[in-house]
Each structure stands twice: as C-alpha cells, then as structure tokens.
N, C-alpha and C. Protein backbone atom coordinates (compact mmCIF):
# COMPACT_ATOMS: atom_id res chain seq x y z
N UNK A 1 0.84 -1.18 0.00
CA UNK A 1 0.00 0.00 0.00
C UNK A 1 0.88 1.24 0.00
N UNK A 2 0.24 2.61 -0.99
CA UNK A 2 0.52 3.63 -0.24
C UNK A 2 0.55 4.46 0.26
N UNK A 3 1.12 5.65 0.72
CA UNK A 3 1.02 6.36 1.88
C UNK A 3 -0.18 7.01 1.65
N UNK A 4 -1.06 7.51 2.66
CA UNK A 4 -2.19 8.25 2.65
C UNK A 4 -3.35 7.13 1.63
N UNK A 5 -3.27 5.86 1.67
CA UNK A 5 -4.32 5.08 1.31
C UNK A 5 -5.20 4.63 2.03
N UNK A 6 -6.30 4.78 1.61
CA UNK A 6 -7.59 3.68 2.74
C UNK A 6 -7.37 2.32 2.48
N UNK A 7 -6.64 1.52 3.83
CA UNK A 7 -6.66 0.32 3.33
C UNK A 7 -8.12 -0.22 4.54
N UNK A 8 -8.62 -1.45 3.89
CA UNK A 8 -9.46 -2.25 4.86
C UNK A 8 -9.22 -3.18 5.57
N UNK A 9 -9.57 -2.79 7.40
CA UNK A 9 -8.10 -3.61 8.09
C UNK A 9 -9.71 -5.05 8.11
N UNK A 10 -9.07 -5.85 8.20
CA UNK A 10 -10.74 -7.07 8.14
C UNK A 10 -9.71 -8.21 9.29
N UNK A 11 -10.78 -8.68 10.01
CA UNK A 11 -10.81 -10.03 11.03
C UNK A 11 -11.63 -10.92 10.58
N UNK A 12 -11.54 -12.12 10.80
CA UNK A 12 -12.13 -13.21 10.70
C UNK A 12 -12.13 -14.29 11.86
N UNK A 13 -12.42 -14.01 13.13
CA UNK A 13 -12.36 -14.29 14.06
C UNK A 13 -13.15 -15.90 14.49
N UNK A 14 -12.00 -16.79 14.49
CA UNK A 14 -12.16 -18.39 14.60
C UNK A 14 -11.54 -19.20 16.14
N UNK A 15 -12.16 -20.06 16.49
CA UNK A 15 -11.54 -20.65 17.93
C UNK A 15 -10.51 -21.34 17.43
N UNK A 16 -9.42 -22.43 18.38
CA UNK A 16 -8.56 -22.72 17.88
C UNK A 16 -8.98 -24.43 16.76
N UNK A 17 -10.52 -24.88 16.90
CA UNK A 17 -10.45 -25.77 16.18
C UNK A 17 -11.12 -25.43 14.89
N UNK A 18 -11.37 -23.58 14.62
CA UNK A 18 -11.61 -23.33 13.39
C UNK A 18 -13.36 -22.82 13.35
N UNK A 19 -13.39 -23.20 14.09
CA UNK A 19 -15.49 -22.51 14.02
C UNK A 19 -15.58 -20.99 14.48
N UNK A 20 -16.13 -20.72 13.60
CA UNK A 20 -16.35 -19.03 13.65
C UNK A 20 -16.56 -18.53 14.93
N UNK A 21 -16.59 -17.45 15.78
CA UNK A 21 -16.70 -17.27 17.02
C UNK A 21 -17.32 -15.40 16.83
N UNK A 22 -18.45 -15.02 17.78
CA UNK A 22 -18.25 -13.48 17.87
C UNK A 22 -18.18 -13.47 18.55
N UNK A 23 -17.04 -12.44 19.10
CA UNK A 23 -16.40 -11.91 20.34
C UNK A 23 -17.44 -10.44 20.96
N UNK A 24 -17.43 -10.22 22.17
CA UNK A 24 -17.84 -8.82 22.27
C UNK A 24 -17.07 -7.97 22.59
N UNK A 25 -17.58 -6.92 22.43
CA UNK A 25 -16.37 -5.64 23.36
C UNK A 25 -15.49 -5.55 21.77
N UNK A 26 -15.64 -5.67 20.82
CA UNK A 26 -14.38 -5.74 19.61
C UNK A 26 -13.93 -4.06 19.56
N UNK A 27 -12.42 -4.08 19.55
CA UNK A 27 -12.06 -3.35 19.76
C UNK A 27 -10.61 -3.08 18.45
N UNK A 28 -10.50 -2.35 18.58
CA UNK A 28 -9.26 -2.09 16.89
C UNK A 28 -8.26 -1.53 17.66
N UNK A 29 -6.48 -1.87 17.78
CA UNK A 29 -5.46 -0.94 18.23
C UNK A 29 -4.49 -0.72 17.27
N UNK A 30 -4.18 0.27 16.83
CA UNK A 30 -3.29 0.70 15.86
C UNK A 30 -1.62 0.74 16.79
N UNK A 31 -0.70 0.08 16.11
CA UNK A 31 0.60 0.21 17.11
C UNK A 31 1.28 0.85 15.93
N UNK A 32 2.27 1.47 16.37
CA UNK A 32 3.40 2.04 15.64
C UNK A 32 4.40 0.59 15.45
N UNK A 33 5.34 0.75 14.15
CA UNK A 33 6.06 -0.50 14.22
C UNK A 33 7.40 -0.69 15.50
N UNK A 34 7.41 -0.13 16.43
CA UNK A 34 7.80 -0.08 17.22
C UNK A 34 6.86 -0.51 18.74
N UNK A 35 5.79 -1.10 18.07
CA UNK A 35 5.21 -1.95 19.08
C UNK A 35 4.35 -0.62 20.34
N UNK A 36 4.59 0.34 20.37
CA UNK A 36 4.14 1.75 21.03
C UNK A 36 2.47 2.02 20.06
N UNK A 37 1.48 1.86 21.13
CA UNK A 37 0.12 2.09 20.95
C UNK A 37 0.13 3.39 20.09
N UNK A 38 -0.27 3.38 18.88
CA UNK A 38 -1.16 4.95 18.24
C UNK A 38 -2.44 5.34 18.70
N UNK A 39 -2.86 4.52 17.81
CA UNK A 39 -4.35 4.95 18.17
C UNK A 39 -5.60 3.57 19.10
N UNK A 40 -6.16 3.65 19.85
CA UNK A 40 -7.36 2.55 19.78
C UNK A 40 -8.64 3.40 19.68
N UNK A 41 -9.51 2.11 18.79
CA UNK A 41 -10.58 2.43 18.19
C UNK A 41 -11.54 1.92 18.82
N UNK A 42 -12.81 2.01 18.95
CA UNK A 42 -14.03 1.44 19.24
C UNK A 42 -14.96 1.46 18.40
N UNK A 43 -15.24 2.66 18.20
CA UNK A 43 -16.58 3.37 17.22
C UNK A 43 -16.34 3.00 15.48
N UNK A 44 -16.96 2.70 15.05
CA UNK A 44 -17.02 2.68 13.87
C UNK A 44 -16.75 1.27 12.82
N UNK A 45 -16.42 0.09 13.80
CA UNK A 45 -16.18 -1.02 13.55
C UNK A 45 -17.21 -2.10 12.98
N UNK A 46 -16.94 -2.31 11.57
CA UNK A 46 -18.42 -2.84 11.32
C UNK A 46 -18.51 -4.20 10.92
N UNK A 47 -19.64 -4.91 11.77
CA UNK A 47 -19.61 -6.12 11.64
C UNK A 47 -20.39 -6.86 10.76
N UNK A 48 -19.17 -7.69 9.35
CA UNK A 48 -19.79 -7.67 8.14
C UNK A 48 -21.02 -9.29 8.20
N UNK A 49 -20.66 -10.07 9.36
CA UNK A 49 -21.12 -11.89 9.56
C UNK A 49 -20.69 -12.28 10.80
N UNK A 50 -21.39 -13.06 11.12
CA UNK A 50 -20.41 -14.13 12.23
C UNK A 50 -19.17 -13.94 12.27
N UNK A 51 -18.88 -13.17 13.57
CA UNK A 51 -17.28 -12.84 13.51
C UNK A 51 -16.22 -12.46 12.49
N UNK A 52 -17.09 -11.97 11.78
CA UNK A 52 -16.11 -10.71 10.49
C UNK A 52 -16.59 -9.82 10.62
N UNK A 53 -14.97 -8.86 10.65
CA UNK A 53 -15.50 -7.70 11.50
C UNK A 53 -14.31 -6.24 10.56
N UNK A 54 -14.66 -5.41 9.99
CA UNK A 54 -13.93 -4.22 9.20
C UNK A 54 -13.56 -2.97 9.88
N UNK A 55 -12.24 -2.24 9.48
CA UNK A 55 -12.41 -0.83 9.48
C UNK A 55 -11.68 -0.41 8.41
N UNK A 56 -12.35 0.86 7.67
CA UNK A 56 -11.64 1.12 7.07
C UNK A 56 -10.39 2.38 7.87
N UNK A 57 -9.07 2.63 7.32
CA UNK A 57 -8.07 3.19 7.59
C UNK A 57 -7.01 3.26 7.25
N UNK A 58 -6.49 5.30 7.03
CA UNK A 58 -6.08 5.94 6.02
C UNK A 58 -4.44 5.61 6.96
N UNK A 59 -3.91 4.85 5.89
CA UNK A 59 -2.37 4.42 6.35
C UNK A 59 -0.97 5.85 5.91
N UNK A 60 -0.89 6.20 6.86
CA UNK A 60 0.28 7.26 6.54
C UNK A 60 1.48 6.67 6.69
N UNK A 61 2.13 5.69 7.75
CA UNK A 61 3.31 5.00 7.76
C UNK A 61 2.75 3.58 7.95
N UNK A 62 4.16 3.04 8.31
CA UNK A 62 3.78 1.30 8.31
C UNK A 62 3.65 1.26 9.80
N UNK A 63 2.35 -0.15 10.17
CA UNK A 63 1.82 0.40 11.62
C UNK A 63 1.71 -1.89 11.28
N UNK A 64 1.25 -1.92 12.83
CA UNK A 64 0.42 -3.45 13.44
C UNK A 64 -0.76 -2.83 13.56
N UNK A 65 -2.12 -3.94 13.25
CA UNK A 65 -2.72 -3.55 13.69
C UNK A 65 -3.65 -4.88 14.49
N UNK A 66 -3.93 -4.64 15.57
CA UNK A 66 -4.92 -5.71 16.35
C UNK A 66 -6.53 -5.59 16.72
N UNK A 67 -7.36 -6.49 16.30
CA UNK A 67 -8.68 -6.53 16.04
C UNK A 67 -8.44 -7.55 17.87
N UNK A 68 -9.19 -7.13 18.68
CA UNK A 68 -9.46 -8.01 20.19
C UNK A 68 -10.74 -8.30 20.77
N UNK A 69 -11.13 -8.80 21.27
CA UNK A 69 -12.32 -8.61 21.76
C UNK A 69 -12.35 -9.66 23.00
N UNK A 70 -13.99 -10.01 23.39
CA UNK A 70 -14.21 -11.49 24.52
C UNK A 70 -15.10 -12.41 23.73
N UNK A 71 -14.65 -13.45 24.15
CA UNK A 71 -15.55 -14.62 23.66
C UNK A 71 -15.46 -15.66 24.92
N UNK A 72 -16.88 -16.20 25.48
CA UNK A 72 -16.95 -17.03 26.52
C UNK A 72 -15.79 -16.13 28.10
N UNK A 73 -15.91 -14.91 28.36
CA UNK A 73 -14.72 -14.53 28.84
C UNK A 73 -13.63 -14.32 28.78
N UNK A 74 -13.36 -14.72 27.44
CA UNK A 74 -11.53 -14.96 27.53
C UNK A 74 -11.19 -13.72 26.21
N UNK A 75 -9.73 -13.44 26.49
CA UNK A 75 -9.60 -12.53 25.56
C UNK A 75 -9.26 -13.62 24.39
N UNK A 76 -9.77 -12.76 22.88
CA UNK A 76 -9.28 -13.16 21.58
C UNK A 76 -9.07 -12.30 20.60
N UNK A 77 -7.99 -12.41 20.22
CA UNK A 77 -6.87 -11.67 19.60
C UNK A 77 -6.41 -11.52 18.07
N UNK A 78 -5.87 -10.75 17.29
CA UNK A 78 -5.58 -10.92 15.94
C UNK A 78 -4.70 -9.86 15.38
N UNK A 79 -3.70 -9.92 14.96
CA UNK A 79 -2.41 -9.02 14.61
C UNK A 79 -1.87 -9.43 12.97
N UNK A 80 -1.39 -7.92 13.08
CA UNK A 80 -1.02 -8.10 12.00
C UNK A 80 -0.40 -6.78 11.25
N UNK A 81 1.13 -6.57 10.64
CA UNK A 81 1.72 -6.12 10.34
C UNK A 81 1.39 -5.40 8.69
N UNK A 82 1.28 -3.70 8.54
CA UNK A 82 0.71 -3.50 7.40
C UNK A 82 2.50 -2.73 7.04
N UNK A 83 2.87 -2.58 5.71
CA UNK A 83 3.84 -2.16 5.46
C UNK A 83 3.73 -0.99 4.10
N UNK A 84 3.68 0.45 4.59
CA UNK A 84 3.49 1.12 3.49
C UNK A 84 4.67 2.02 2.98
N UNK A 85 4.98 2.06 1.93
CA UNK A 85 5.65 2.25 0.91
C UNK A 85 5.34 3.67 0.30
N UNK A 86 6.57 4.50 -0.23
CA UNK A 86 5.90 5.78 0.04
C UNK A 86 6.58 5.78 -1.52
N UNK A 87 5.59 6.68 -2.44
CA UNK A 87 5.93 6.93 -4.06
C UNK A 87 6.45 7.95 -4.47
C-alpha cells in the first residue's frame, strides 16, 4: 500500500479448532512498528457476519494492527503487520 491510502483492516475471528466465534467488546489498536500504541478504536467497527469484522483506515506509515475482543470470557486476539511504501 501507499502512503495516505484507505486500506481495509478485516478479522475473521475463529476458535482454535476453526469454528467461527463473535467476540464482544471488539475493539481495533493501531501500534506504531515499534510496538508503542497509536491509536485505539471502538466506534465505527463494522460487523460484516459471524465474527467478520472491518475498518476502514487511512495508512500514513507502516503500523500493526490488532482486532481483540471477549468470547466465553476470555480474551481473543488478531495481529497483524501492514507495510506502506511511500511513491
């Protein structure tokens, strides 16, 4: 991607033997690649099915980003490294 693009960050949120799961509380954290929190999100997170879940967001540098939430109590988690490229 690049800089100043809307990319669509998407989850697909599964237990560990693979069956879809919705979590509550879903929550979005943007980290700097230095692992240091940017932004966290709440609002605006839209849930497309059974535990698929979108945001869109305008990437200025290269960031992680983690989709979290609860399911049955427990936290569940999802990461993932975006890398943008500047033209």
């Amino acid at each position: 991607m690049l800089k100043n693009d809307t990319v669509r960050l998407l989850v697909f949120f599964k237990d560990f033997d693979g069956i879809v799961i919705t979590p509550t509380d879903v929550k979005l954290t943007i980290y700097n690649t230095d692992q240091t929190i940017k932004e966290e999100i709440t609002e605006g997170i839209i849930k497309l099915s059974q535990g698929k879940y979108h945001y869109d967001y305008i990437a200025t540098e290269s960031f992680i980003y983690e989709f979290s939430g609860l399911f049955n109590s427990l936290p569940v988690l999802a990461r993932e490294l975006c890398t943008v490229k500047f033209n």
